[in-house]
Protein backbone atom coordinates (compact mmCIF):
# COMPACT_ATOMS: atom_id res chain seq x y z
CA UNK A 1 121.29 109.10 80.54
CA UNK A 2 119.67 110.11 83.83
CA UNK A 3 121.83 113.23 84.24
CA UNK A 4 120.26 114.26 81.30
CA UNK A 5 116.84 113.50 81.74
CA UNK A 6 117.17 115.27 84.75
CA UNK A 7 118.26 118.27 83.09
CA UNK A 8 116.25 118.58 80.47
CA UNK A 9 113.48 118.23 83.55
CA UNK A 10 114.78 121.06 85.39
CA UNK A 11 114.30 123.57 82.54
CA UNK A 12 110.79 122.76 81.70
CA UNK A 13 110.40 122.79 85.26
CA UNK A 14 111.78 126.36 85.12
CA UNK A 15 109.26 127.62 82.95
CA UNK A 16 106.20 125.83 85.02
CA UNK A 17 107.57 127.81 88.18
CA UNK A 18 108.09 130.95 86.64
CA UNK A 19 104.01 130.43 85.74
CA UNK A 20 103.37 129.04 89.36
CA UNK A 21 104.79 131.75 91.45
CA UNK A 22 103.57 134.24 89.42
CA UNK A 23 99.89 132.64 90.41
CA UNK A 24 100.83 132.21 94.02
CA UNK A 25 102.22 135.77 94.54
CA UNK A 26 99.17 136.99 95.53
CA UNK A 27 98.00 133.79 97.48
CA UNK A 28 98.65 133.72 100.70
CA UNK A 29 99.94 129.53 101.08
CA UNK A 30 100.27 127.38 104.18
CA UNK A 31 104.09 128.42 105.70
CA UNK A 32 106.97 126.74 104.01
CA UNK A 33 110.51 125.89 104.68
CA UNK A 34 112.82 127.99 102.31
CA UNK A 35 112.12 128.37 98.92
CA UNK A 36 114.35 128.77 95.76
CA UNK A 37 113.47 129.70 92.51
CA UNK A 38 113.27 127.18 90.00
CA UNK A 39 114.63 124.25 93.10
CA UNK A 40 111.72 125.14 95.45
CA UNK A 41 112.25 123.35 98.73
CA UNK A 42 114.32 120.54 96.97
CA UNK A 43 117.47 122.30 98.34
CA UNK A 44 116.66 122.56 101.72
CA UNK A 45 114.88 118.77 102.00
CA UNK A 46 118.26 117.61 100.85
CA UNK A 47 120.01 119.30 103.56
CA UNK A 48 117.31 118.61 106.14
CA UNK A 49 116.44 114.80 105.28
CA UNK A 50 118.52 112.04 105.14
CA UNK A 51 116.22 109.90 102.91
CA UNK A 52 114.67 112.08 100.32
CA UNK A 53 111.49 109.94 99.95
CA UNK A 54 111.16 109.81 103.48
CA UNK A 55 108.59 112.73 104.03
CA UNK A 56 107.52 112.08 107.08
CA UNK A 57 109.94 113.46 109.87
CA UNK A 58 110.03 116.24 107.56
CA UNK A 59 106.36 116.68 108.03
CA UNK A 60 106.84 116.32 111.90
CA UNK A 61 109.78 118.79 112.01
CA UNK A 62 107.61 121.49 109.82
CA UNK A 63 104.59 120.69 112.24
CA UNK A 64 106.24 121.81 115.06
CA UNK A 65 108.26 124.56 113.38
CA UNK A 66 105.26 125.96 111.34
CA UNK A 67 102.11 124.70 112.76
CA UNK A 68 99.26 122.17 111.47
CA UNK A 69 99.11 123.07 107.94
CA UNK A 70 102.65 123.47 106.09
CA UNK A 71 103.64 123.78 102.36
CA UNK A 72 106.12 122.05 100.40
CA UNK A 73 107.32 123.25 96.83
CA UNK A 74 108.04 119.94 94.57
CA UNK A 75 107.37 120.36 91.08
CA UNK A 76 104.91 122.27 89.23
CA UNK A 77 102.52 122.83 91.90
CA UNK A 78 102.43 122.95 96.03
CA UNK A 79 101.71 120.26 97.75
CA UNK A 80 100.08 121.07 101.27
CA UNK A 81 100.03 118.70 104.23
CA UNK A 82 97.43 119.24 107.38
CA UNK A 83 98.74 117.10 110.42
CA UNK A 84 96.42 117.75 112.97
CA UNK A 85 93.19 115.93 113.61
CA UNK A 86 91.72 119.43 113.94
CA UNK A 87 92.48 120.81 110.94
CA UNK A 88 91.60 117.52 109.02
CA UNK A 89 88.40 117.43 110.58
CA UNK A 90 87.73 121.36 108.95
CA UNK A 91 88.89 119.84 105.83
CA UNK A 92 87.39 117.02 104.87
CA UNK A 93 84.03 117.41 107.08
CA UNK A 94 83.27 120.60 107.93
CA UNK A 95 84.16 120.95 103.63
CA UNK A 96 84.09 117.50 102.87
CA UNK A 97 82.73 118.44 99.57
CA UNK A 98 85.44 120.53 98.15
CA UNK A 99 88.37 118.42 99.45
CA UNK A 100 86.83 115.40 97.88
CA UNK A 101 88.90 115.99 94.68
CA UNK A 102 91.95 114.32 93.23
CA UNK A 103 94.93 115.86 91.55
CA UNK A 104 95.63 115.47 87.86
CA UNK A 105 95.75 112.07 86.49
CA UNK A 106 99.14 110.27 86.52
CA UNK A 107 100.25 108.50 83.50
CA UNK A 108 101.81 105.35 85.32
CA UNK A 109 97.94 105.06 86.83
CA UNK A 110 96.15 105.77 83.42
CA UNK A 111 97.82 102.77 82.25
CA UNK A 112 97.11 100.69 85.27
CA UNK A 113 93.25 102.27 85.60
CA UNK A 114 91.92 102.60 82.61
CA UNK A 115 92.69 106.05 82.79
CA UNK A 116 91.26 106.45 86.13
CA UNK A 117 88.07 104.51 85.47
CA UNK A 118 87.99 102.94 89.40
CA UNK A 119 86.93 104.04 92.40
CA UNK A 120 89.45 105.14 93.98
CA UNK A 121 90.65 107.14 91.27
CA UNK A 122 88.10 108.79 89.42
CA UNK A 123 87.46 112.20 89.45
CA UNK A 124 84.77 113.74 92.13
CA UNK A 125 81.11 113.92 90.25
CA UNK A 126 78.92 111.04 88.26
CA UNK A 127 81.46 108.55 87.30
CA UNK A 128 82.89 108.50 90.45
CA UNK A 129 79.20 108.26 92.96
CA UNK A 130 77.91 105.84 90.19
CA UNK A 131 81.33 103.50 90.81
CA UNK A 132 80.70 103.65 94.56
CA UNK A 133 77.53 103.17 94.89
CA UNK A 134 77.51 99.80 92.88
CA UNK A 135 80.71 99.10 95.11
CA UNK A 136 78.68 99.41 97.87
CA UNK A 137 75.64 97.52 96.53
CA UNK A 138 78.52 94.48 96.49
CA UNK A 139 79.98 95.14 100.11
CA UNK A 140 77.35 96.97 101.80
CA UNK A 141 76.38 95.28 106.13
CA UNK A 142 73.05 93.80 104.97
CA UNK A 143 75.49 91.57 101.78
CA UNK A 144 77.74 90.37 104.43
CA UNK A 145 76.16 86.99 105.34
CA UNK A 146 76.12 86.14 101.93
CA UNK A 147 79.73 86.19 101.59
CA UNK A 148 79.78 83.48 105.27
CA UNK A 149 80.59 80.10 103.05
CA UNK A 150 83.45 82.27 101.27
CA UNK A 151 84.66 83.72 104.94
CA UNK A 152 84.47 80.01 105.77
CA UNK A 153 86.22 78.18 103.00
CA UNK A 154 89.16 81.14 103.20
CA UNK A 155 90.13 81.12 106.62
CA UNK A 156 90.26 76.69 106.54
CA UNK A 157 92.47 77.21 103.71
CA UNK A 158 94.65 79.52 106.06
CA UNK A 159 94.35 77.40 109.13
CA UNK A 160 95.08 74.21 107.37
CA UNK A 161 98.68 75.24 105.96
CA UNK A 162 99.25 76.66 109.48
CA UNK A 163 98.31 73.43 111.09
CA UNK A 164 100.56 71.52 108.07
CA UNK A 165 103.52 73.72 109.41
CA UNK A 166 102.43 73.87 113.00
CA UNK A 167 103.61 69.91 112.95
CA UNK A 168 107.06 69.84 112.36
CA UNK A 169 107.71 73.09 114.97
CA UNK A 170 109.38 75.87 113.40
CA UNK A 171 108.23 79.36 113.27
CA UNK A 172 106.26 79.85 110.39
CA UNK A 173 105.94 83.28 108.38
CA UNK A 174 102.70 84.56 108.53
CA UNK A 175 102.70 86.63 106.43
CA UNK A 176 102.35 84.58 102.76
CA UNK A 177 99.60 82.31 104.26
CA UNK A 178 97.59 85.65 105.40
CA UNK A 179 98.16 87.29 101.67
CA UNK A 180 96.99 83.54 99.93
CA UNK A 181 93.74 83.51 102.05
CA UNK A 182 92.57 87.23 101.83
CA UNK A 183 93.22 86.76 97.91
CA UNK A 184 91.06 83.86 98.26
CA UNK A 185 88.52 85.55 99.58
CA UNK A 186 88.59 88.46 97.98
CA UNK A 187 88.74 86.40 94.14
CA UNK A 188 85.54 84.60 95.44
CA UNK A 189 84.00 87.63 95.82
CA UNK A 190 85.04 89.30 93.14
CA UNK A 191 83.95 86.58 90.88
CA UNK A 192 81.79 84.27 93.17
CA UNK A 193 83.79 81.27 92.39
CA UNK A 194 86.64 79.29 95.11
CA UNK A 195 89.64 79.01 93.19
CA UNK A 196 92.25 75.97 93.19
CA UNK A 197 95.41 77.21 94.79
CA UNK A 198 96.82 77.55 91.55
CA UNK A 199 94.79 80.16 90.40
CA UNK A 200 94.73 81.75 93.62
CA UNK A 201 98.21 82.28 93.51
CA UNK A 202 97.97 83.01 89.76
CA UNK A 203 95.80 86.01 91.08
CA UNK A 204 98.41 86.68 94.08
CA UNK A 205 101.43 86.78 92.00
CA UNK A 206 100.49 89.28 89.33
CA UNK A 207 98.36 91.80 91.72
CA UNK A 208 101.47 91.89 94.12
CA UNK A 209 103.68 92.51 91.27
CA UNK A 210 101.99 95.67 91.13
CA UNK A 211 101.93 96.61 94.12
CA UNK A 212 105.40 96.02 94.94
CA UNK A 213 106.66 98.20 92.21
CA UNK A 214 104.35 100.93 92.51
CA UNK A 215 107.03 103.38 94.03
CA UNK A 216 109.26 102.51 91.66
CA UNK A 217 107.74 103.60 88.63
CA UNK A 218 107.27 106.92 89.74
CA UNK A 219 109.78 108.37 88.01
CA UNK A 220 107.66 107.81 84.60
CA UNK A 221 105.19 110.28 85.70
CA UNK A 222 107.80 113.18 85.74
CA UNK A 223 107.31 114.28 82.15
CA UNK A 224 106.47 110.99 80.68
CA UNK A 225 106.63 111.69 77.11
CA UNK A 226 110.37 112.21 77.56
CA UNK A 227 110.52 109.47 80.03
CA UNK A 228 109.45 106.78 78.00
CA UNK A 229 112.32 107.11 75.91
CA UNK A 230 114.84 107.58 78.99
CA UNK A 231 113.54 105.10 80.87
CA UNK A 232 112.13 102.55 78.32
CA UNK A 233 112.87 99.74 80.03
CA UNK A 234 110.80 100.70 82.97
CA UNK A 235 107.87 101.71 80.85
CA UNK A 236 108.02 98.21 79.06
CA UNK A 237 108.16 96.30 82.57
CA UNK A 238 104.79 98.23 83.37
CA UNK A 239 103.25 97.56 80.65
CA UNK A 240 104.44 93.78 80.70
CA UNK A 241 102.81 93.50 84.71
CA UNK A 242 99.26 94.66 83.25
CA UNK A 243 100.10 92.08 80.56
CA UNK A 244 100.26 89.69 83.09
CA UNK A 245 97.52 90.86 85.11
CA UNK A 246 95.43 90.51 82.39
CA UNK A 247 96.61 87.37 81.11
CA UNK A 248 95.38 85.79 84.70
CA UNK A 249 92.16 87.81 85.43
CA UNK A 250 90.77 88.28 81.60
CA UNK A 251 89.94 83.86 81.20
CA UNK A 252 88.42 84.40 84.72
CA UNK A 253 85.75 87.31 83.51
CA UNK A 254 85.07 85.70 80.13
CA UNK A 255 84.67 82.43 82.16
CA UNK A 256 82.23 84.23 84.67
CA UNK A 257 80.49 86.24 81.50
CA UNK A 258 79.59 82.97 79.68
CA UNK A 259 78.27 81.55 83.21
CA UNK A 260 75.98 84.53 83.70
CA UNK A 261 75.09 84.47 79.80
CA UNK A 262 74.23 80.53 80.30
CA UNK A 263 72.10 80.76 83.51
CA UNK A 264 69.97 84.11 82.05
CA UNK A 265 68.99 81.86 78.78
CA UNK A 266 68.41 78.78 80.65
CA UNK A 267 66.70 80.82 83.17
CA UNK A 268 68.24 78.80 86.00
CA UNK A 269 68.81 80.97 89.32
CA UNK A 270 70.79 78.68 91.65
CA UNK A 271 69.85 79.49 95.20
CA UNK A 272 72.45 82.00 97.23
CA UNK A 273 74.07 79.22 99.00
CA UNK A 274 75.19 77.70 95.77
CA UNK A 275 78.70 79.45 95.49
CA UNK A 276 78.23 80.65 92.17
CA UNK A 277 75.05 81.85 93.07
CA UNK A 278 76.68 84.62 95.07
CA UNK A 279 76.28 88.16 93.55
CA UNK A 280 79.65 88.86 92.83
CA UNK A 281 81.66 91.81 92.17
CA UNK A 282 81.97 91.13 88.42
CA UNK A 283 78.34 90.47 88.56
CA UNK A 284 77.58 94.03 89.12
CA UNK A 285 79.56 95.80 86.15
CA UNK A 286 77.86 93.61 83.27
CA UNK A 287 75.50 95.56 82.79
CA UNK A 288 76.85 99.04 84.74
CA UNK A 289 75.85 102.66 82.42
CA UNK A 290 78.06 105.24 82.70
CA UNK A 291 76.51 108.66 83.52
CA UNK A 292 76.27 110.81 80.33
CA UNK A 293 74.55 111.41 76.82
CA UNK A 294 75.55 107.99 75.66
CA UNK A 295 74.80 105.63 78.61
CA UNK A 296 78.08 103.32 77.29
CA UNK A 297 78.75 100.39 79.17
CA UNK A 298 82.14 99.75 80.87
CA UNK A 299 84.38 98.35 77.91
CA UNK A 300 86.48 95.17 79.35
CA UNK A 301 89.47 96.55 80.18
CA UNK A 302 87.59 98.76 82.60
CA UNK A 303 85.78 96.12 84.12
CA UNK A 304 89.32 94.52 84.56
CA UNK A 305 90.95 97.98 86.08
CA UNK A 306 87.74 97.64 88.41
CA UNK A 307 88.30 94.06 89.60
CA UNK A 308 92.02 94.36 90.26
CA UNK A 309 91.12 97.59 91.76
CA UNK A 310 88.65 95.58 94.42
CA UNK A 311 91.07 92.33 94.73
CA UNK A 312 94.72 95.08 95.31
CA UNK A 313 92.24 97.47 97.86
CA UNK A 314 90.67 94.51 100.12
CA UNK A 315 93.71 92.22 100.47
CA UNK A 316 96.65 94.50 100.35
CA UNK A 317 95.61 96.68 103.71
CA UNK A 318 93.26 93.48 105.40
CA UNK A 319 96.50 91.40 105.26
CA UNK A 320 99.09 94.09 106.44
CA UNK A 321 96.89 94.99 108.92
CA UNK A 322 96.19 91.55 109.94
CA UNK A 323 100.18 90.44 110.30
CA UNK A 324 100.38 93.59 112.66
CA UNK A 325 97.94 93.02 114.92
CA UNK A 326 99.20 88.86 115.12
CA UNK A 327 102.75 90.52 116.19
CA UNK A 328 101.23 92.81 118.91
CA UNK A 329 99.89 89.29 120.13
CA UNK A 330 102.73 87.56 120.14
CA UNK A 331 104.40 90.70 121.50
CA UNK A 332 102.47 91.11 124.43
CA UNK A 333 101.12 87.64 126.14
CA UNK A 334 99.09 89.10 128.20
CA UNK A 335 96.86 90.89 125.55
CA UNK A 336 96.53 87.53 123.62
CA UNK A 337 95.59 85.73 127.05
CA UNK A 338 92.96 88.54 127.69
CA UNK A 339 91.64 88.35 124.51
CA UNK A 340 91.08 84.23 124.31
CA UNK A 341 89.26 84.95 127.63
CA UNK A 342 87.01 86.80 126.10
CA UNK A 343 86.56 84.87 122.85
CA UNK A 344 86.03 81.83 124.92
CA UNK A 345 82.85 83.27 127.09
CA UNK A 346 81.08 84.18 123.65
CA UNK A 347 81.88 81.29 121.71
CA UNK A 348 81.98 77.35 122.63
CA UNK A 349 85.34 75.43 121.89
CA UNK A 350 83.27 73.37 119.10
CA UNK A 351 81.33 76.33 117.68
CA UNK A 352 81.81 78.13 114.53
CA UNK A 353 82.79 82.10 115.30
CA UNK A 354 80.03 83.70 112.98
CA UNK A 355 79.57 87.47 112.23
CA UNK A 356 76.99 87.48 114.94
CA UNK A 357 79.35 86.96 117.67
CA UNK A 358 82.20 89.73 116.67
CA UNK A 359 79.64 92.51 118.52
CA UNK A 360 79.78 90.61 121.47
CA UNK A 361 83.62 91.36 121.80
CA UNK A 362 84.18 94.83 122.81
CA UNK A 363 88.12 93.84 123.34
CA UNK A 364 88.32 91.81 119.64
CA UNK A 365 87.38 95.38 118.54
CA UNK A 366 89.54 97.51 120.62
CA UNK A 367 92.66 95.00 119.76
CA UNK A 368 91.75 96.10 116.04
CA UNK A 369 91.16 99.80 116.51
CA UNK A 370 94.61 99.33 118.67
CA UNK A 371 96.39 98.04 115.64
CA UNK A 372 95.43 100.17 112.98
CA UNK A 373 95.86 103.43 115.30
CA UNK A 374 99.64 101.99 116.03
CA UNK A 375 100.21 100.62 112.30
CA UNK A 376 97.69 102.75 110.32
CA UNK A 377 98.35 101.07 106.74
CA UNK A 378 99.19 104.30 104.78
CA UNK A 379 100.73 106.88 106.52
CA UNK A 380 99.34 109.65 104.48
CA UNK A 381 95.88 108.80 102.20
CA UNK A 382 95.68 108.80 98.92
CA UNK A 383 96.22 112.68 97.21
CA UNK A 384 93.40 114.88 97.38
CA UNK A 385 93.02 117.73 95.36
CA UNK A 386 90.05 120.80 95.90
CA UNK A 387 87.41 121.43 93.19
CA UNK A 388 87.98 124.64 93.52
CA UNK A 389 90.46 127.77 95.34
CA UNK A 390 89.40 127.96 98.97
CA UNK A 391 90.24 129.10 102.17
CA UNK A 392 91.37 127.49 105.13
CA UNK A 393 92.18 128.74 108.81
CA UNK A 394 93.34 132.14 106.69
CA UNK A 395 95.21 130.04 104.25
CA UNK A 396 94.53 129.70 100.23
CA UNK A 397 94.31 126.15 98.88
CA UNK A 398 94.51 126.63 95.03
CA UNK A 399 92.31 124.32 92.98
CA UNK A 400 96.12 122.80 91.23
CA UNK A 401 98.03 122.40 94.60
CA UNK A 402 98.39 118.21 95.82
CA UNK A 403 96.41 118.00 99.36
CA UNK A 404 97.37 115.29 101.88
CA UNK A 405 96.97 114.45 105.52
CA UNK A 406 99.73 113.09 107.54
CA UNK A 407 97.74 110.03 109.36
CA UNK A 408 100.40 108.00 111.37
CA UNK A 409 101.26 112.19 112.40
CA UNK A 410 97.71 111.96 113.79
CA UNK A 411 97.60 108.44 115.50
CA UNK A 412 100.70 108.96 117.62
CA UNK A 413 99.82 112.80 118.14
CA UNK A 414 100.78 112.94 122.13
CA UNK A 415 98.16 115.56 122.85
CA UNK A 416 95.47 113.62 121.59
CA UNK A 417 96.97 109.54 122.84
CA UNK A 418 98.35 109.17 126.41
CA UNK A 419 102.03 107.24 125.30
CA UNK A 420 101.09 106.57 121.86
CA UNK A 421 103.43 104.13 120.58
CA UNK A 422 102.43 102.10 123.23
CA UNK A 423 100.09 99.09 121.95
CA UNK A 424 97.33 99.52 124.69
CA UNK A 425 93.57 98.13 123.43
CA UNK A 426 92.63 99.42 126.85
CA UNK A 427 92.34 103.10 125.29
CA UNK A 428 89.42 102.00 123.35
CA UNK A 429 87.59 99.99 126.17
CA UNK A 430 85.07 103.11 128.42
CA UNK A 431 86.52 103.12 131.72
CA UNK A 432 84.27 103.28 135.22
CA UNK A 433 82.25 106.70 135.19
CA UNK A 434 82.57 107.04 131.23
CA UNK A 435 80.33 107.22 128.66
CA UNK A 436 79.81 104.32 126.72
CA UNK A 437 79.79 105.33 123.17
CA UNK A 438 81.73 103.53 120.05
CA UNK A 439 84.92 105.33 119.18
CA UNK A 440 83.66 106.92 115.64
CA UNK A 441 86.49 105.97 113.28
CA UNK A 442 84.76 107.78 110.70
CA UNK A 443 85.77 110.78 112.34
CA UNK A 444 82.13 112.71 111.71
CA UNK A 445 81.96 114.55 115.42
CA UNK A 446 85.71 114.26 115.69
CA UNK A 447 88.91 113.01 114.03
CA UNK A 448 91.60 111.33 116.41
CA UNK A 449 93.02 108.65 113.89
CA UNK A 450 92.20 108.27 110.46
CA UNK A 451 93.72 104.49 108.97
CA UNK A 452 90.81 104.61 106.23
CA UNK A 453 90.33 108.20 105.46
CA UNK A 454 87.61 110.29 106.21
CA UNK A 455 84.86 112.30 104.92
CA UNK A 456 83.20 112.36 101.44
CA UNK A 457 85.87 109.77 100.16
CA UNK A 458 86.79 107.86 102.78
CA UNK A 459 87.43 103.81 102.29
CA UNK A 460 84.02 102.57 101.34
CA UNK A 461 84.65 99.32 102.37
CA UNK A 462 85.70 100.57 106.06
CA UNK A 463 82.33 97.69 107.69
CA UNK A 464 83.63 95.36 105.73
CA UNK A 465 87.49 95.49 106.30
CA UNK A 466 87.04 95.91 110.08
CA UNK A 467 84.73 92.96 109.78
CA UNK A 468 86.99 90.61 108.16
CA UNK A 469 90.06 91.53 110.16
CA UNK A 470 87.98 90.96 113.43
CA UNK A 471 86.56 87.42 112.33
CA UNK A 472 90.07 86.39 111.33
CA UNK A 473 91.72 87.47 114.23
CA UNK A 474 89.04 85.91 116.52
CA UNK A 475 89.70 82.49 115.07
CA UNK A 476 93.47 82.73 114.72
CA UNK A 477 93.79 83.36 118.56
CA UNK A 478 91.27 81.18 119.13
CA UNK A 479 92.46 78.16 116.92
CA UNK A 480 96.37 78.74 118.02
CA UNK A 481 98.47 79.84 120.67
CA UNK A 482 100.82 82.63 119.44
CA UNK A 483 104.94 82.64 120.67
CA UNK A 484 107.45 84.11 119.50
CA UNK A 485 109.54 82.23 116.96
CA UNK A 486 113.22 81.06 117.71
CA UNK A 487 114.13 83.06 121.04
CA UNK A 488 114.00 86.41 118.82
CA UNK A 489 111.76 89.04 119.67
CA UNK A 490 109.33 90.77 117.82
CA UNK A 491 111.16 93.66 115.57
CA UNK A 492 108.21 96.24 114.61
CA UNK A 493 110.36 98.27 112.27
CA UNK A 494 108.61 99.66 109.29
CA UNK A 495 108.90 99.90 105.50
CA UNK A 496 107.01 101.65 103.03
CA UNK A 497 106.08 99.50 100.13
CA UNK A 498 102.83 100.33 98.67
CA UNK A 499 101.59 99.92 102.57
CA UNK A 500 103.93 100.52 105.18
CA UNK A 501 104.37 96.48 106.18
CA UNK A 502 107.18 95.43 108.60
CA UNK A 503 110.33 95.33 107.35
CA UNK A 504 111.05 91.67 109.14
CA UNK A 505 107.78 89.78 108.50
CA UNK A 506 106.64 87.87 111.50
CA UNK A 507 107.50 84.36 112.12
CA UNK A 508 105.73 82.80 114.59
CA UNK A 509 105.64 79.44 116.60
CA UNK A 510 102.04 78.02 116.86
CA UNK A 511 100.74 75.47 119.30
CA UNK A 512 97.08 74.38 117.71
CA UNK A 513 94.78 74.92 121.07
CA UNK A 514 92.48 72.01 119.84
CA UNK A 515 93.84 69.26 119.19
């Protein structure tokens, strides 16, 4: 049945080629490998890579064959790839505006997004600015210390099950403790509310179902209307996972709608500490107009796309990111010794690490830029598109080609990081003579790694993710000593899920430091 889906594909796609390279004849595109008519460069990435879906040594080979900016010809329109920090930094800075697009909508996302009604998703213009901006309203520095008793409550629910395991002296995966606490968090902001462990790992359960087939349904959005009879079974497994997802999340918003409906009749404004108090998330889309004639309000499907959105964006990358940089610990002693040092000259054995002391550790920081330059998260961000046909170091970027940046292609560049797979925090610590500034991860003067993007849409919750990965790494080194679990040693292979995560999830044997 494949074989002839596949067919079938090939001669529409013959017909959407024809049209393409009749439009690109007289654009002058970023060099590509050899290109067939009708194939494109699907021949000759099946000779040249072992793994088809592996882009990314084909990236690196073209780099070096063809320069920074390279072409490949997969479907109906080019993709193009920049994977220098150079030519990134012309793109989405120096013409941050018309990079800040995104390619046609996919149908496997419409039915996940509310047909791209999210932040991450929507198309540049109102929708999109009006999203973000209440986003940021939420998760903005100056909200931060309102979110300390949820901060609180989620990391004792992580270091208690630690401590539970810690006792009977086995190495412990990390991993599934991290994910249960960040989607703690994360719910209790969404929704201002601290969940029983049951409905935390309700929550858990259905958002990682997503994730963790998100490659796989690709293959619906190659001519889908076709697909969903080929592949029906696939199609009804999607749309059973948003089922589910909304089966879990929808009794939490109506719960949190009749709570805010309650409190504006009665009038009764708890005060901030109360934990229900909080401005949540949720709180913001009640009563959230969309930019236009009509001035609608989000419908609640939308509001649910938006809230998954927020829980899948803040846990998924905090808790990858966070399971790396606890393996570069365990990895090298002498890191994790030099960082306790520091973490105990800020902060007294019987004090509480607040927000207020993070600042105070330049190496907490550089152990964090250190991780996500070594494991950046995504290795390429998420497709851009430009609003319109531009030019580009004397190439043409048409308004229909798929734009991306190869970012792990950036963070190990060896002209830009002395050794760079090397896990050195050192690099981000001003040596004797230097100038002091803050490395600039947003990459305004000057791109060198970008793990959260960069210009117009770059992650808007980049304060708040560094924040939260600091504080918990702070009190995980500081609560535990970190070893490596049963005489193995720590394997840092990677696999690409919907973040690249390791492919052996680190186990770990912790000593509790206070007893």
């Amino acid at each position: 049945m494949e074989f002839w889906f596949l067919l079938l594909a090939s001669i529409c796609l013959y017909f959407s080629c024809v049209s393409l390279l009749h439009i690109l004849s007289n654009k002058k595109l970023p060099p590509s490998p050899p290109t067939l008519p009708i194939l494109g460069n699907i021949y000759w990435l099946l000779k040249s890579s072992k793994n088809f879906a592996d882009i990314e040594p084909v990236i690196h080979h073209l780099r070096s064959q063809y320069g920074p900016i390279v072409t490949l010809h997969i479907g109906s329109r080019p993709s193009i790839f920049f994977t220098t920090h150079e030519a990134a930094h012309r793109a989405l800075v120096k013409n941050g505006t018309v990079f800040a697009g995104r390619p046609p909508a996919l149908e496997t996302t419409r039915v996940l997004l509310s047909n791209h009604c999210t932040v991450s998703s929507a198309p540049y213009g109102p929708l999109w600015r009006l999203l973000r901006q209440n986003l940021m309203s939420v998760i903005h520095i100056s909200k931060l210390k309102s979110y300390s008793h949820g901060r609180k409550w989620a990391y004792s629910l992580l270091r208690d099950k630690l401590l539970t395991e810690a006792k009977f002296g086995n190495a412990i995966p990390v991993l599934q403790h991290v994910h249960h606490a960040m989607f703690g968090l994360l719910s209790y902001m969404c929704f201002g509310v601290k969940f029983d462990e049951k409905t935390i790992e309700d929550i858990k359960t259905t958002q990682q179902a997503v994730l963790s087939n998100f490659i796989r349904f690709n293959k619906l959005n190659f001519f889908p209307t076709l697909g969903k009879i080929v592949f029906r079974n696939l199609w009804k497994e999607l749309l059973q996972l948003r089922q589910n997802r909304a089966n879990v999340l929808v009794p939490i918003i109506k719960a949190r709608q009749k709570w805010l409906l309650n409190r504006s009749i009665n009038n009764d404004h708890e005060k901030e500490e109360d934990e229900e108090g909080i401005l949540s998330y949720f709180d913001t889309l009640m009563d959230l107009q969309l930019p236009g004639s009509t001035g609608r309000k989000l419908t609640d499907d939308e509001k649910l796309s938006l809230c998954s959105e927020f829980l899948m964006a803040g846990t998924d990358t905090t808790s990858t990111t966070l399971q790396w940089a606890m393996a570069n610990l365990v990895k090298n002693q002498d890191v994790q010794k030099r960082l306790l040092d520091e973490i105990n000259s800020v902060v007294k054995s019987d004090e509480e690490i607040t927000l207020e002391h993070l600042p105070k550790m330049p190496y907490l920081k550089a152990v964090v830029l250190e991780t996500l330059r070594r494991h950046p998260p995504a290795h390429f961000i998420l497709p851009r598109a430009v609003l319109k046909d531009t030019v580009i170091d004397g190439y043409d970027i048409p308004k229909d080609a798929l734009v991306n940046f190869a970012v792990a292609e950036m963070s190990w560049d060896e002209n830009v990081w002395e050794e760079p797979m090397e896990f050195r925090p050192e690099r981000f610590i001003p040596q004797a003579g230097q100038e002091g500034a803050k490395f600039d991860i947003k990459g305004v003067a000057d791109i060198k790694m970008m793990p959260f993007g960069a210009g117009k849409r770059i992650c808007p919750a980049i304060t708040i993710s560094l924040m939260h990965i600091e504080y918990f790494v702070a009190n995980l080194v500081r609560d535990f000593e970190w070893k490596v679990g049963n005489d193995e040693e720590v394997d840092l292979t990677e696999k690409q899920v919907f973040t690249v995560v390791m492919k052996y999830p680190l186990t770990a044997l912790l000593s509790p430091r206070i007893q």
